[in-house]
Structure formats: structure tokens, C-alpha cells
PDB file of N, CA and C in Angstrom:
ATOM      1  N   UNK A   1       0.847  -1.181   0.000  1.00  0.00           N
ATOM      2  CA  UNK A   1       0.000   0.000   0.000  1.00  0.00           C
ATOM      3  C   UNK A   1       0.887   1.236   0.000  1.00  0.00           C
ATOM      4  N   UNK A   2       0.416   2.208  -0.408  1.00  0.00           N
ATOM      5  CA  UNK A   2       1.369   3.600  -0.574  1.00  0.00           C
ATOM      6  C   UNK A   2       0.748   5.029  -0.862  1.00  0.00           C
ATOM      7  N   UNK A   3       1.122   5.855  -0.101  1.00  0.00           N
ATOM      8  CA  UNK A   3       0.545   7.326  -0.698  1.00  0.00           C
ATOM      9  C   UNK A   3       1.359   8.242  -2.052  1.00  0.00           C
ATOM     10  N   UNK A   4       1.053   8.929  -2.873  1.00  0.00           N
ATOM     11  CA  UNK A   4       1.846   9.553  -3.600  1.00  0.00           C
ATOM     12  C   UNK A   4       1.928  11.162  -3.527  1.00  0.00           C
ATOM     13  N   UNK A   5       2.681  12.046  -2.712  1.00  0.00           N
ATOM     14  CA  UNK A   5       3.151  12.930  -2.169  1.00  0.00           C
ATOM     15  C   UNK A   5       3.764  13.887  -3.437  1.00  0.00           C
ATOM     16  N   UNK A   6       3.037  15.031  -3.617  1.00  0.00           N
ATOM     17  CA  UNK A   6       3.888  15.948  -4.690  1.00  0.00           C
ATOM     18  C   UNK A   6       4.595  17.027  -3.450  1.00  0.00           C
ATOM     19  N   UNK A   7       5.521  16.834  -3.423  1.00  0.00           N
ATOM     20  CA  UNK A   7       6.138  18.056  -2.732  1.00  0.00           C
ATOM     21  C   UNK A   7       6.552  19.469  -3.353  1.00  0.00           C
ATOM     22  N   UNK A   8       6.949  20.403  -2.545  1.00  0.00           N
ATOM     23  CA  UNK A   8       7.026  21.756  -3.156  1.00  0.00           C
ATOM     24  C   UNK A   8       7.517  21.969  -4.310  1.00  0.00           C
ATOM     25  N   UNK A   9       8.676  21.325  -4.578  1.00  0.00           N
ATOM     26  CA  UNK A   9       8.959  21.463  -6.093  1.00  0.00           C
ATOM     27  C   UNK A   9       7.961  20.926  -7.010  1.00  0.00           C
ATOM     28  N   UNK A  10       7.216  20.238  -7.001  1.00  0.00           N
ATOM     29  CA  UNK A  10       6.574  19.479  -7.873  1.00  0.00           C
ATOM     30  C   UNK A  10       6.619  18.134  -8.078  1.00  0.00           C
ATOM     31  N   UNK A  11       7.757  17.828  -7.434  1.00  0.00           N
ATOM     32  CA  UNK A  11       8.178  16.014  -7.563  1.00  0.00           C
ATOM     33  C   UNK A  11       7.251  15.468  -7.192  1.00  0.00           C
ATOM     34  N   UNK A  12       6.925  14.058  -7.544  1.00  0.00           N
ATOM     35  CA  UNK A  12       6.137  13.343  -6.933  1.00  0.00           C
ATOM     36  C   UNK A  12       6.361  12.163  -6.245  1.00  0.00           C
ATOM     37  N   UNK A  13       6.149  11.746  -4.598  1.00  0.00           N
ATOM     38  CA  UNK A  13       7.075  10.448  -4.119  1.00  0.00           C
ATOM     39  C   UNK A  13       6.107   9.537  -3.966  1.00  0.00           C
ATOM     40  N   UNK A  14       6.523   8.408  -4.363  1.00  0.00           N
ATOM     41  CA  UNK A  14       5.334   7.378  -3.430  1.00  0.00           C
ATOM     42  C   UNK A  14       5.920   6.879  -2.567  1.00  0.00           C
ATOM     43  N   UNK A  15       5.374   6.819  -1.554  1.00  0.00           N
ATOM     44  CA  UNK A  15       5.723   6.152  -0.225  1.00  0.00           C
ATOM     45  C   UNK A  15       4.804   5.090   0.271  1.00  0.00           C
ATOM     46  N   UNK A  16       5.221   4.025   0.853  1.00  0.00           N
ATOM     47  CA  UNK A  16       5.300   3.428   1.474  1.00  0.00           C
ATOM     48  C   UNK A  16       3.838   3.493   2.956  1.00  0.00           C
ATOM     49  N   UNK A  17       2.490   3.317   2.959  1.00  0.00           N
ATOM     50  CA  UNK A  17       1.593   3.345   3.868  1.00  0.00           C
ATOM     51  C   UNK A  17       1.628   2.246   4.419  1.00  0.00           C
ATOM     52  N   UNK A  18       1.033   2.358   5.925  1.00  0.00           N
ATOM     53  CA  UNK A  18       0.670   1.794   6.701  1.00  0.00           C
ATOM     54  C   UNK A  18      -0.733   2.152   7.352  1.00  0.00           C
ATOM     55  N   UNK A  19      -1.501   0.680   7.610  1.00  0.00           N
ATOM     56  CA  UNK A  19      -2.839   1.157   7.674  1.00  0.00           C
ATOM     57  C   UNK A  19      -2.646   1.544   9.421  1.00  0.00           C
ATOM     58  N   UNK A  20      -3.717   2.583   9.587  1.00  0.00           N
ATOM     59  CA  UNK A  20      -4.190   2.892  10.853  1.00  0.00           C
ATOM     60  C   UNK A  20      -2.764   4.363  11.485  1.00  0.00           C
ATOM     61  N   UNK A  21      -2.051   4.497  10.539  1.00  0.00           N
ATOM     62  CA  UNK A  21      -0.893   5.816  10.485  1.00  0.00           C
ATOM     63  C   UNK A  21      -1.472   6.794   9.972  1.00  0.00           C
ATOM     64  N   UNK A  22      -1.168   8.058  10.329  1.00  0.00           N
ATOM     65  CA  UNK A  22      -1.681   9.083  10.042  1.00  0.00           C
ATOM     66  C   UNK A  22      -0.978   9.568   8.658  1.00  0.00           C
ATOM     67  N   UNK A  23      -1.573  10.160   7.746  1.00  0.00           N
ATOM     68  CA  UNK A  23      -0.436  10.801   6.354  1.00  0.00           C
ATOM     69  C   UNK A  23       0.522  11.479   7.140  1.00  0.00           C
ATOM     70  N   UNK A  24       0.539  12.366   8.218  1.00  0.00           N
ATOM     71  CA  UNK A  24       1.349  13.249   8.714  1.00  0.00           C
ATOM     72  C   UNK A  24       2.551  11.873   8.893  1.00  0.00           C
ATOM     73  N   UNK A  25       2.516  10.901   9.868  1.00  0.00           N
ATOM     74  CA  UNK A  25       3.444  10.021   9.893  1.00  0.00           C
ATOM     75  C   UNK A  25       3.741   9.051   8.757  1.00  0.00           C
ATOM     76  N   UNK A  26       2.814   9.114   7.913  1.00  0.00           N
ATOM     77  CA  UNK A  26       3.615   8.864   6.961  1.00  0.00           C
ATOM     78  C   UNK A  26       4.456   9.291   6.103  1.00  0.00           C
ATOM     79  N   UNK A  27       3.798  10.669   5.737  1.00  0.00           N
ATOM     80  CA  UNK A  27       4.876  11.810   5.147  1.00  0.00           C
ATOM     81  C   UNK A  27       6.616  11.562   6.107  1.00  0.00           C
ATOM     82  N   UNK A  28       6.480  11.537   7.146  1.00  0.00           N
ATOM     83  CA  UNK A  28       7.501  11.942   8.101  1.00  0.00           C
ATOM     84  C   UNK A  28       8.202  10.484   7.864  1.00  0.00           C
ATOM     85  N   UNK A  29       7.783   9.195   7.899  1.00  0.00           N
ATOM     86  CA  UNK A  29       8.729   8.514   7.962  1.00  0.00           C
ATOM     87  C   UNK A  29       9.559   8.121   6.439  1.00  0.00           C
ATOM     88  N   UNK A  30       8.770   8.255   5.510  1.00  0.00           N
ATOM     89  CA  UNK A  30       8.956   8.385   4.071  1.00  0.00           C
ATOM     90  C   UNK A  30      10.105   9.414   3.118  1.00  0.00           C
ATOM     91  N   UNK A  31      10.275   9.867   4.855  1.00  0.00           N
ATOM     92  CA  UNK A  31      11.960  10.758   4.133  1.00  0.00           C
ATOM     93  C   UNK A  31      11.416  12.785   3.915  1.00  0.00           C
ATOM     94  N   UNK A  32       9.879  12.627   3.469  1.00  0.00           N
ATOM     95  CA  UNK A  32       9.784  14.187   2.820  1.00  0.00           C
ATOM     96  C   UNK A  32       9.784  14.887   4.414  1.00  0.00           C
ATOM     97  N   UNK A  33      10.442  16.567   3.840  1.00  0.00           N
ATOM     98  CA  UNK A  33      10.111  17.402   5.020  1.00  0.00           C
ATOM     99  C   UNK A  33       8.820  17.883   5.263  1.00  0.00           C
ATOM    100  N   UNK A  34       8.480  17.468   6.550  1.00  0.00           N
ATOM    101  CA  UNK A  34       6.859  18.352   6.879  1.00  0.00           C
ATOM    102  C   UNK A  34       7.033  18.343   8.127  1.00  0.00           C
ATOM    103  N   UNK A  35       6.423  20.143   8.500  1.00  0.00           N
ATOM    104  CA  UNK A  35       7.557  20.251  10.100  1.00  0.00           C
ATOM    105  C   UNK A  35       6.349  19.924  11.056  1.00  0.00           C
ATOM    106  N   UNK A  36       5.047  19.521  10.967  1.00  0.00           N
ATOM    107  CA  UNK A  36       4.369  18.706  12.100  1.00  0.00           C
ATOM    108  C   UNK A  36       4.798  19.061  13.504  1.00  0.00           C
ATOM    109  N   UNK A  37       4.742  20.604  13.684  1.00  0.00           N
ATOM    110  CA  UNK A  37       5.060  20.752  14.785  1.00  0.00           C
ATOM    111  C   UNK A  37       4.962  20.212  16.120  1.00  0.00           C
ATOM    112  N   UNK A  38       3.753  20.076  16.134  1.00  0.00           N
ATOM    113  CA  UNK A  38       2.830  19.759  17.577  1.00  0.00           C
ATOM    114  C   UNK A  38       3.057  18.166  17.416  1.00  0.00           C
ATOM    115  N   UNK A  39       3.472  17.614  16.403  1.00  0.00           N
ATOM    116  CA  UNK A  39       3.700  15.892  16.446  1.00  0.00           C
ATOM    117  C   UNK A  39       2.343  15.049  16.180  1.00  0.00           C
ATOM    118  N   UNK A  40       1.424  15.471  15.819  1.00  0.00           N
ATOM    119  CA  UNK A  40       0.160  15.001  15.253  1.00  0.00           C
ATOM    120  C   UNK A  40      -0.766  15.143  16.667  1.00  0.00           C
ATOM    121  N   UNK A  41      -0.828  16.214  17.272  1.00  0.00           N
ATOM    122  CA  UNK A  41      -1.944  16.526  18.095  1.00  0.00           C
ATOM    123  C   UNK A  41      -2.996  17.592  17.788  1.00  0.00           C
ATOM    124  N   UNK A  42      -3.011  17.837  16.615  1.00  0.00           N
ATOM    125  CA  UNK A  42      -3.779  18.789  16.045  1.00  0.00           C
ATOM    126  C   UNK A  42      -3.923  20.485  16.511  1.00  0.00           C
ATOM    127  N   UNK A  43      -2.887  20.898  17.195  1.00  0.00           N
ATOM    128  CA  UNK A  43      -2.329  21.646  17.833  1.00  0.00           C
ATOM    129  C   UNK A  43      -1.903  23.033  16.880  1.00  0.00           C
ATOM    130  N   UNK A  44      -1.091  22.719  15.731  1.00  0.00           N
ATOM    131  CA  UNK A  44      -0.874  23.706  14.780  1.00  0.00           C
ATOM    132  C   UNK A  44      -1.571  23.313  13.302  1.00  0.00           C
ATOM    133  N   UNK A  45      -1.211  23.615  12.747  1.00  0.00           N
ATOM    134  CA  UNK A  45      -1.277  23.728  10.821  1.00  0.00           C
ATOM    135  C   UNK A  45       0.073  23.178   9.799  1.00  0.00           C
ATOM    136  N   UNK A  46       0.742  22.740  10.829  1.00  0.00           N
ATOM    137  CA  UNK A  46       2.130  22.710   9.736  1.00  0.00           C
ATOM    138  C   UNK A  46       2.109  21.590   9.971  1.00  0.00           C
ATOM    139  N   UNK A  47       0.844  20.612   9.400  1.00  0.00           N
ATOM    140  CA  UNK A  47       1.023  19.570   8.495  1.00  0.00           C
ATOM    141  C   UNK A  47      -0.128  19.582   7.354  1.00  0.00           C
ATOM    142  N   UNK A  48      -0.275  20.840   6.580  1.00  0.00           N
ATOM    143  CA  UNK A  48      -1.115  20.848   6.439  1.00  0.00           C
ATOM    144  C   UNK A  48      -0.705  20.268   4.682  1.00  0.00           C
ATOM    145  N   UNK A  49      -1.864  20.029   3.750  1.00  0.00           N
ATOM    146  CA  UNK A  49      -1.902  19.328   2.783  1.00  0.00           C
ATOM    147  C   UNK A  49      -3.124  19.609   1.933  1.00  0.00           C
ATOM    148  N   UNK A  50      -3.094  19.284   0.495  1.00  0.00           N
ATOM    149  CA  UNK A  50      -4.429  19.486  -0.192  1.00  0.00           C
ATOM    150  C   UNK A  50      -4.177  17.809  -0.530  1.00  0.00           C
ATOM    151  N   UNK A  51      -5.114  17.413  -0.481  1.00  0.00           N
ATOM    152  CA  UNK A  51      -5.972  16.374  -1.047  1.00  0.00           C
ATOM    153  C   UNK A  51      -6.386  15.938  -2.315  1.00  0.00           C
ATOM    154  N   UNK A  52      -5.841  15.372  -3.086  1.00  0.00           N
ATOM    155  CA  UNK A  52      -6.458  15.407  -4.665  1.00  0.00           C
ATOM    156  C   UNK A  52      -7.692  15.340  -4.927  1.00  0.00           C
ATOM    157  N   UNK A  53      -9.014  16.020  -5.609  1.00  0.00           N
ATOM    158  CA  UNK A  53      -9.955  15.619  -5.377  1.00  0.00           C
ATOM    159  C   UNK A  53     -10.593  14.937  -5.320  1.00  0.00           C
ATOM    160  N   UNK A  54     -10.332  13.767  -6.268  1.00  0.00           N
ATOM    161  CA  UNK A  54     -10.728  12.113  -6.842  1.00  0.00           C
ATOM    162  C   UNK A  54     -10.654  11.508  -5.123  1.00  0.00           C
ATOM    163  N   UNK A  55      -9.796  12.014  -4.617  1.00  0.00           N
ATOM    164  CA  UNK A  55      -9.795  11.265  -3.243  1.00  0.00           C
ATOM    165  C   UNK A  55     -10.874  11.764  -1.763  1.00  0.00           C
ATOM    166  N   UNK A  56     -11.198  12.487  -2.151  1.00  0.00           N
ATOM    167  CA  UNK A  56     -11.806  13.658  -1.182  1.00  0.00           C
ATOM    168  C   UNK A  56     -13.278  13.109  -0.246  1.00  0.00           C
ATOM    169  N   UNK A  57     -13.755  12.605  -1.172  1.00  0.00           N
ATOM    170  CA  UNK A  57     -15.167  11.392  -0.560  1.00  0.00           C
ATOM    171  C   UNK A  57     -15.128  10.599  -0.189  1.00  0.00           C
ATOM    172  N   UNK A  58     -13.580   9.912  -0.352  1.00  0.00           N
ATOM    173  CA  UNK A  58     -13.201   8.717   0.451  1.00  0.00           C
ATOM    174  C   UNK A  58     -12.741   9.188   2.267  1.00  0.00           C
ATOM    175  N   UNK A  59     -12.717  10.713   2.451  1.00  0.00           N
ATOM    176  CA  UNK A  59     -12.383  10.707   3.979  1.00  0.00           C
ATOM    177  C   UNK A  59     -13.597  11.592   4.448  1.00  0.00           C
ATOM    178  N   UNK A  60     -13.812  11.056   6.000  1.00  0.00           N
ATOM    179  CA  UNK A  60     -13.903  11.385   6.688  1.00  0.00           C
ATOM    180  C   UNK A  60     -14.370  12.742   6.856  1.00  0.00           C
ATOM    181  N   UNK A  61     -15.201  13.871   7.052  1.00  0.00           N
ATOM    182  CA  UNK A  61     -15.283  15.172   7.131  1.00  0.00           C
ATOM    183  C   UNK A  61     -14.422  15.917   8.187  1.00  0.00           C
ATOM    184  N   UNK A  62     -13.743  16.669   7.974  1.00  0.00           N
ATOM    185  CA  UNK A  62     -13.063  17.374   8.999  1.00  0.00           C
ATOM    186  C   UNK A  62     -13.833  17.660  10.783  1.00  0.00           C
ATOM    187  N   UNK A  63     -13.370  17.408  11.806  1.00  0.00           N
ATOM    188  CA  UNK A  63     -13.628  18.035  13.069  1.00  0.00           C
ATOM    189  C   UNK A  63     -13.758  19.295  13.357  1.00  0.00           C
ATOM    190  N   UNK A  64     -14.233  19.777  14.331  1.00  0.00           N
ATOM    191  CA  UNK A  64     -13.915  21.266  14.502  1.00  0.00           C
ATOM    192  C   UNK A  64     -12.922  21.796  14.960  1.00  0.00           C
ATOM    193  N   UNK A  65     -12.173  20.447  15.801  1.00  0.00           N
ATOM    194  CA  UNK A  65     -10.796  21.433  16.039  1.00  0.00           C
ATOM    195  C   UNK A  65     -10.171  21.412  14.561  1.00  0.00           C
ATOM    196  N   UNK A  66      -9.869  20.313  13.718  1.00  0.00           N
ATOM    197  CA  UNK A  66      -9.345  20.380  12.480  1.00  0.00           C
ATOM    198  C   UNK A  66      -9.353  21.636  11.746  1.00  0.00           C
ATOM    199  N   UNK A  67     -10.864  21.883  11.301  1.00  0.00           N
ATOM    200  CA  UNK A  67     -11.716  23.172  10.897  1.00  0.00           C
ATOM    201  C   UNK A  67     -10.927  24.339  11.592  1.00  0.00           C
ATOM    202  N   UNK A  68     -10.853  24.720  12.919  1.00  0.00           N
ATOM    203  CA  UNK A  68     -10.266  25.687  13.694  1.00  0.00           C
ATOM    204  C   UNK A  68      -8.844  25.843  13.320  1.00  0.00           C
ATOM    205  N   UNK A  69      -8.032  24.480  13.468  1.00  0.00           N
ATOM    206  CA  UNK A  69      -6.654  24.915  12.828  1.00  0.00           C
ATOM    207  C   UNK A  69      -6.648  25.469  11.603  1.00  0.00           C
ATOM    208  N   UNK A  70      -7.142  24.820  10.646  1.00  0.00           N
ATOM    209  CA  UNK A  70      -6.691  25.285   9.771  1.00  0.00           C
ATOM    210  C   UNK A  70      -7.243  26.599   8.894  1.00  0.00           C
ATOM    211  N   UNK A  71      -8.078  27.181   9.879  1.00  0.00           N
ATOM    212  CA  UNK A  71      -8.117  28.738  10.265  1.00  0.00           C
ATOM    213  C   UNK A  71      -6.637  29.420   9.995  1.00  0.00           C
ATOM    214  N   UNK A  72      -5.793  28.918  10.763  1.00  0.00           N
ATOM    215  CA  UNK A  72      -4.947  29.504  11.139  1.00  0.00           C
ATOM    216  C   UNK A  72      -3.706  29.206   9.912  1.00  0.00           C
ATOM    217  N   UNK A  73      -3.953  28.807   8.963  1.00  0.00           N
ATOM    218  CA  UNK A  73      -2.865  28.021   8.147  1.00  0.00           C
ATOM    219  C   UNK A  73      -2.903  28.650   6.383  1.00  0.00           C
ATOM    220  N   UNK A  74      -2.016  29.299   5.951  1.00  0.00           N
ATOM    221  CA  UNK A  74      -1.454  29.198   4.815  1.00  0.00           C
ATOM    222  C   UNK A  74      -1.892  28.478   3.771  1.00  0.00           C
ATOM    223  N   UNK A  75      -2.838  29.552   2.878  1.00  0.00           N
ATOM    224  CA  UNK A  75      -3.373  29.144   1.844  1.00  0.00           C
ATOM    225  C   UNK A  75      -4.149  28.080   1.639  1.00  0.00           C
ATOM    226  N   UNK A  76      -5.069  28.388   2.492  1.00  0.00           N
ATOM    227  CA  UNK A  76      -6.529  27.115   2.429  1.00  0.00           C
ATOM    228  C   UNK A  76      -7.258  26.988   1.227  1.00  0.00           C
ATOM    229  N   UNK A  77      -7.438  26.075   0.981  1.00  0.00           N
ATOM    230  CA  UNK A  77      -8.292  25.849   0.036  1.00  0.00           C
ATOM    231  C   UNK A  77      -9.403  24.707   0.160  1.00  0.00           C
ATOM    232  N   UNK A  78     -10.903  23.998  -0.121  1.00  0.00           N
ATOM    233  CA  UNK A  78     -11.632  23.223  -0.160  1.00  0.00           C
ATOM    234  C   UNK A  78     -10.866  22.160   0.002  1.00  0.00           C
ATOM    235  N   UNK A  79      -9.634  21.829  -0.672  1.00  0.00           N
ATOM    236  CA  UNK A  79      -8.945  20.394  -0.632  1.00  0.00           C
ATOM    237  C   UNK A  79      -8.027  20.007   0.431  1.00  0.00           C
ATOM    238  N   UNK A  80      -8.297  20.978   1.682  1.00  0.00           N
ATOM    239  CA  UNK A  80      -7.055  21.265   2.308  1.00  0.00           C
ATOM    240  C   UNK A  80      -7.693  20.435   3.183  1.00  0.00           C
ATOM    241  N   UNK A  81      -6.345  19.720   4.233  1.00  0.00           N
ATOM    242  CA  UNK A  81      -6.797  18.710   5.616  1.00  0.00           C
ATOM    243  C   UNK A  81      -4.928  19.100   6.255  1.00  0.00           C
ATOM    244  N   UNK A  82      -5.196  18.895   7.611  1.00  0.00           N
ATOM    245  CA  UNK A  82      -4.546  18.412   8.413  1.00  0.00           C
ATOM    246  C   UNK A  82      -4.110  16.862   8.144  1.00  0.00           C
ATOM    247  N   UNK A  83      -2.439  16.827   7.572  1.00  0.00           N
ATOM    248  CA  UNK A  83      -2.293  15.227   7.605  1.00  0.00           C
ATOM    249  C   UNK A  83      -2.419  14.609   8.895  1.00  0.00           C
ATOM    250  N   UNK A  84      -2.001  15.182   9.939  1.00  0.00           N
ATOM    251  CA  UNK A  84      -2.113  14.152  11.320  1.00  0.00           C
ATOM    252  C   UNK A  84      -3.433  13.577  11.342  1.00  0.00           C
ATOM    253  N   UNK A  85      -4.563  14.635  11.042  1.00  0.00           N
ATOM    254  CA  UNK A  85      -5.844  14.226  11.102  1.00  0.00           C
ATOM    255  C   UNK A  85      -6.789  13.134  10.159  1.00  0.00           C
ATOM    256  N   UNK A  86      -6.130  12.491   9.433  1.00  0.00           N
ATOM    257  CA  UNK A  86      -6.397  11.579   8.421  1.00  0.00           C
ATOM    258  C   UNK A  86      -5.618  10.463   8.759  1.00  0.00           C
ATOM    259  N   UNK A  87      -6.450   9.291   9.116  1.00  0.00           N
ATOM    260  CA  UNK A  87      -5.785   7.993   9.035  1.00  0.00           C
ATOM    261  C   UNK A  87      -5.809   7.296   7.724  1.00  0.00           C
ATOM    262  N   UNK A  88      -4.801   6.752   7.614  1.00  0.00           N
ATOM    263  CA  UNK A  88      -4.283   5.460   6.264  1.00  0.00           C
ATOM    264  C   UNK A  88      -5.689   4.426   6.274  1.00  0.00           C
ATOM    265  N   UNK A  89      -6.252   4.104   5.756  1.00  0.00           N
ATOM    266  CA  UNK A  89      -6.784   2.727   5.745  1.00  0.00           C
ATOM    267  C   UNK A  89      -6.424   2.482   4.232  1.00  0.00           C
ATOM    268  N   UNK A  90      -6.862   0.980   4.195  1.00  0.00           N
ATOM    269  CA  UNK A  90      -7.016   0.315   2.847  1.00  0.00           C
ATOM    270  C   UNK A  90      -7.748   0.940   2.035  1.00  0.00           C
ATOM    271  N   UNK A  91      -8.934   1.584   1.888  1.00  0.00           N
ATOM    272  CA  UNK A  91      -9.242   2.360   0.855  1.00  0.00           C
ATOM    273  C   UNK A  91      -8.794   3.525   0.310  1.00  0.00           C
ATOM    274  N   UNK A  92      -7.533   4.022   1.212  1.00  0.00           N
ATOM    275  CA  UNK A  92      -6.549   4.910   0.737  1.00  0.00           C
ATOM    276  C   UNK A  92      -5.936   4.553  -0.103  1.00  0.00           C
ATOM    277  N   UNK A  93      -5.675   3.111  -0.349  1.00  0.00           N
ATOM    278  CA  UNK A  93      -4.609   3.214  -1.091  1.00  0.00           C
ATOM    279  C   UNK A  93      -4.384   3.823  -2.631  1.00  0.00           C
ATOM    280  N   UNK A  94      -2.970   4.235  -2.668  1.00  0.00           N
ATOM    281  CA  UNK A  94      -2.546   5.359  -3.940  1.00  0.00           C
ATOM    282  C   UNK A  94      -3.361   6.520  -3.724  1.00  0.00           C
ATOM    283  N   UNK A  95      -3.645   6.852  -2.965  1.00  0.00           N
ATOM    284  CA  UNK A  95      -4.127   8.101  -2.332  1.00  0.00           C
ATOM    285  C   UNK A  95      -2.949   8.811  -2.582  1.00  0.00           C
ATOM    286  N   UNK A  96      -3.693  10.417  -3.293  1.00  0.00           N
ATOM    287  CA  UNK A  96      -2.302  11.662  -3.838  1.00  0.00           C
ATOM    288  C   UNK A  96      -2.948  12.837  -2.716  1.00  0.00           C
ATOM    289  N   UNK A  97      -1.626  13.271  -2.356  1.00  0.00           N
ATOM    290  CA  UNK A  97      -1.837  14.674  -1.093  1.00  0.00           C
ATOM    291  C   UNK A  97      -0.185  15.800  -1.821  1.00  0.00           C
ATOM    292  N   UNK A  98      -0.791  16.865  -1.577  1.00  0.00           N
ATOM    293  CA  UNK A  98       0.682  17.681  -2.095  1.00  0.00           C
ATOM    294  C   UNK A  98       0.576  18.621  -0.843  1.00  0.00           C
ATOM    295  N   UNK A  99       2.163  18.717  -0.492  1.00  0.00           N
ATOM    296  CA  UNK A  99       2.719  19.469   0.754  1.00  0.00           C
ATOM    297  C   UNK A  99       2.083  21.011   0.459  1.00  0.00           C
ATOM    298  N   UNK A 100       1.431  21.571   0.980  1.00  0.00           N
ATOM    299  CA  UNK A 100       0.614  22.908   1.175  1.00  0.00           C
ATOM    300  C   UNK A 100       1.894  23.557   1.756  1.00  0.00           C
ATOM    301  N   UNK A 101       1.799  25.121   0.900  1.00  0.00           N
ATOM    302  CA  UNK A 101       3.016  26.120   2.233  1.00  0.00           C
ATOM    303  C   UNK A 101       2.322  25.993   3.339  1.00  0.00           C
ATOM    304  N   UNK A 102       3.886  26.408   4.109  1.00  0.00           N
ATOM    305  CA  UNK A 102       4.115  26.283   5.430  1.00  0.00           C
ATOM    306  C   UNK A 102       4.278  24.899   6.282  1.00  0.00           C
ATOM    307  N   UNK A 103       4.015  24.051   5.444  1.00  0.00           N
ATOM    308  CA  UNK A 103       4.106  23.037   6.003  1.00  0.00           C
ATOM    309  C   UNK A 103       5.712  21.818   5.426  1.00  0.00           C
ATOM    310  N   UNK A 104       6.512  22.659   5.157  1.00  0.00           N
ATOM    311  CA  UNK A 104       7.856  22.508   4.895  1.00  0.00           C
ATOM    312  C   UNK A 104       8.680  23.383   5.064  1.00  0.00           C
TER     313      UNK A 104
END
């Protein structure tokens, strides 16, 4: 199973998922920079991410603390999530997310 990560330049990585891991930890163990401040407690915005849209109905609706952070975060858009706040499952898989500023 694996996510595919466009980072700031544009590259695109696939990495390596694990079910029941958050994208934030997966981003993080997969080598790319994402500074996840707070360590996936939903605390800041700097893990923040857009979502490809094809993938977007497959998660979960955002929380309100989620919603609240990312108040606070660098260039929001409809596709945008908190990676800590998204778990991996099997219907993720090949799931595409691109590193949002500020969150590198």
C-alpha cells in the first residue's frame, strides 16, 4: 500500500503506507520534510496538505478542532486537511496529497 506525495517542487514520491498511520506520519517517515510541529496533536497547521480531489469522498469530514486549525494556516483551500488528522486505511490506497506552504 502507498501514498503519492507531490512536494514543493513538484516532484512526486510514493511512499510506502501503513494502515491505521496518520499521512502526517507517513509523510515523516517516508523521508519528505513536513515540520508537524505539535507531532500530530492537532495543535498547529504545519502539516497541512491538499488532497487530490478524486480522493476527497473517500475521507472522513473534517472536526472542529481540524476546521479551527486550519483557520490559522497558509493558503486554504476546499482540498485542504490536516495530515495528522487523516488515518491510512485500505481504501486509501494510492491516495495523492501535495505538501501545502508552510508546512515545509
Amino acid at each position: 500500500m502507498h501514498i503519492v506525495v507531490t512536494d514543493p517542487t513538484g516532484k512526486e514520491h510514493q511512499l510506502p503506507a501503513v494502515e491505521e498511520w496518520s499521512l502526517m506520519e507517513i509523510i515523516r517517515e517516508g523521508g519528505l520534510p513536513i515540520l508537524a510541529q505539535c507531532g500530530g496533536s492537532c495543535a498547529c497547521a504545519t502539516c497541512h496538505v491538499y488532497v487530490d480531489p478524486a480522493w476527497k469522498s473517500k475521507l472522513p469530514e473534517p472536526n472542529e478542532e481540524e476546521v479551527g486549525m486550519l483557520d490559522g494556516a497558509f493558503e486554504v483551500n476546499e482540498d485542504s486537511r490536516l495530515s495528522c488528522q487523516v488515518t491510512f486505511t485500505e481504501k486509501l490506497n494510492g491516495m495523492k496529497i501535495k505538501l501545502a506552504p508552510g508546512s515545509v
